[in-house]
Protein backbone atom coordinates (compact mmCIF):
# COMPACT_ATOMS: atom_id res chain seq x y z
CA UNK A 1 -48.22 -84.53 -111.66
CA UNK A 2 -46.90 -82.25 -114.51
CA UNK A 3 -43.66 -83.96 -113.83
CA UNK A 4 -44.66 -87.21 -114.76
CA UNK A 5 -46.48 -85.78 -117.85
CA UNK A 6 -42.75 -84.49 -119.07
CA UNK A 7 -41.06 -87.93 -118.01
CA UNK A 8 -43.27 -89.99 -120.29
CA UNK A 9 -43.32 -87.21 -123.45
CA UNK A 10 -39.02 -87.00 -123.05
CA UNK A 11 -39.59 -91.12 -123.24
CA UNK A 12 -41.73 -91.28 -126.27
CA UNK A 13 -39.03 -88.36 -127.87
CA UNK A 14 -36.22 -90.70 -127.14
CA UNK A 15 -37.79 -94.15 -128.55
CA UNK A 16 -38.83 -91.87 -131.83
CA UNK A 17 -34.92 -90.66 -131.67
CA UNK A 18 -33.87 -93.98 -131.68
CA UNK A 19 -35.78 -95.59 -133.94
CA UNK A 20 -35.22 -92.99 -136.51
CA UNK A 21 -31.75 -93.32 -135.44
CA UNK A 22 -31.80 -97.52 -136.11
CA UNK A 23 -33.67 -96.80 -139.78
CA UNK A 24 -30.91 -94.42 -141.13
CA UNK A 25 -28.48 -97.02 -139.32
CA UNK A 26 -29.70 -100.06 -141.19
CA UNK A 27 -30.15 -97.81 -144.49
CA UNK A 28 -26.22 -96.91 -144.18
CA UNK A 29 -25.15 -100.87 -143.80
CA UNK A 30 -27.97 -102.22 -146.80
CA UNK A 31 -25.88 -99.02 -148.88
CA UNK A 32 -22.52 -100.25 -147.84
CA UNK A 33 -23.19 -103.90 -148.74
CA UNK A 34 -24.86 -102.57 -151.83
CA UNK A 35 -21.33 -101.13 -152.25
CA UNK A 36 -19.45 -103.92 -151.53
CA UNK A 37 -21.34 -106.46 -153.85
CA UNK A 38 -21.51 -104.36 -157.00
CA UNK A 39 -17.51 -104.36 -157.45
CA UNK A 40 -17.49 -107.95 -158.04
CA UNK A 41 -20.46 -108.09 -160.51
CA UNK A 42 -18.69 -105.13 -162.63
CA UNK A 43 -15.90 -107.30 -163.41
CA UNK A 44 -16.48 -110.07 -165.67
CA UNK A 45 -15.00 -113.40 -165.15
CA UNK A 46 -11.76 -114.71 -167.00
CA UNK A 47 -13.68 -117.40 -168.84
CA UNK A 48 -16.04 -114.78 -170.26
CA UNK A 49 -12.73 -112.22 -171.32
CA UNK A 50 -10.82 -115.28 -172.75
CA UNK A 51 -7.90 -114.98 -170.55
CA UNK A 52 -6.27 -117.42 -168.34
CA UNK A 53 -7.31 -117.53 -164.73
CA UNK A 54 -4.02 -118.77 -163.61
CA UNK A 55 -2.31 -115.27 -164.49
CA UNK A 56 -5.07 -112.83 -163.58
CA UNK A 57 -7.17 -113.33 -166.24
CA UNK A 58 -4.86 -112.16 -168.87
CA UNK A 59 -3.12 -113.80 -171.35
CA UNK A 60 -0.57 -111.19 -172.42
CA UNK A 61 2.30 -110.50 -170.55
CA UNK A 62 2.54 -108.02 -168.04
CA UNK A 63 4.28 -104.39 -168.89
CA UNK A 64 7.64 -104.37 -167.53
CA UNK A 65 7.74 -108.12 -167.29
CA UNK A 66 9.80 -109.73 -169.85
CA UNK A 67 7.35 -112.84 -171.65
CA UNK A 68 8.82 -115.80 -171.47
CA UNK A 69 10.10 -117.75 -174.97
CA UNK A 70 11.54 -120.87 -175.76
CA UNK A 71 15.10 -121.10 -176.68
CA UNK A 72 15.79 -120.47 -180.16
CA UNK A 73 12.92 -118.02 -180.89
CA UNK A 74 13.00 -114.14 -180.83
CA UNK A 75 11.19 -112.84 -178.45
């Protein structure tokens, strides 16, 4: 009879194991998707910075890219 007494407290360790184990799990994802979504709220949009979406959200040329000028002007 002791035997059955250590079957069912090793059972009860193992569920509390694993549902301690599931909380940290689902802690870990809500921290990486926490992670994931602040990136994008950090950056402000092009509209907001004045720049033009179509290059990156910048309106000055690029370093080490020569800006393009019509004919006839310095540049």
């Amino acid at each position: 009879m002791a035997r059955k007494g250590n079957i069912m407290a090793s059972d009860t360790d193992r569920s509390d194991r694993l549902a301690a184990a599931l909380r940290a799990n689902l802690q870990r994802r809500k921290a990486q998707a926490r992670a994931r979504r602040t990136p994008l709220e950090e950056n402000p949009s092009p509209a907001a910075t004045g720049g033009n979406p179509a290059t990156g959200g910048s309106s000055a040329p690029s370093e080490g890219k020569p800006a393009i000028v019509p004919d006839g002007e310095a540049g």
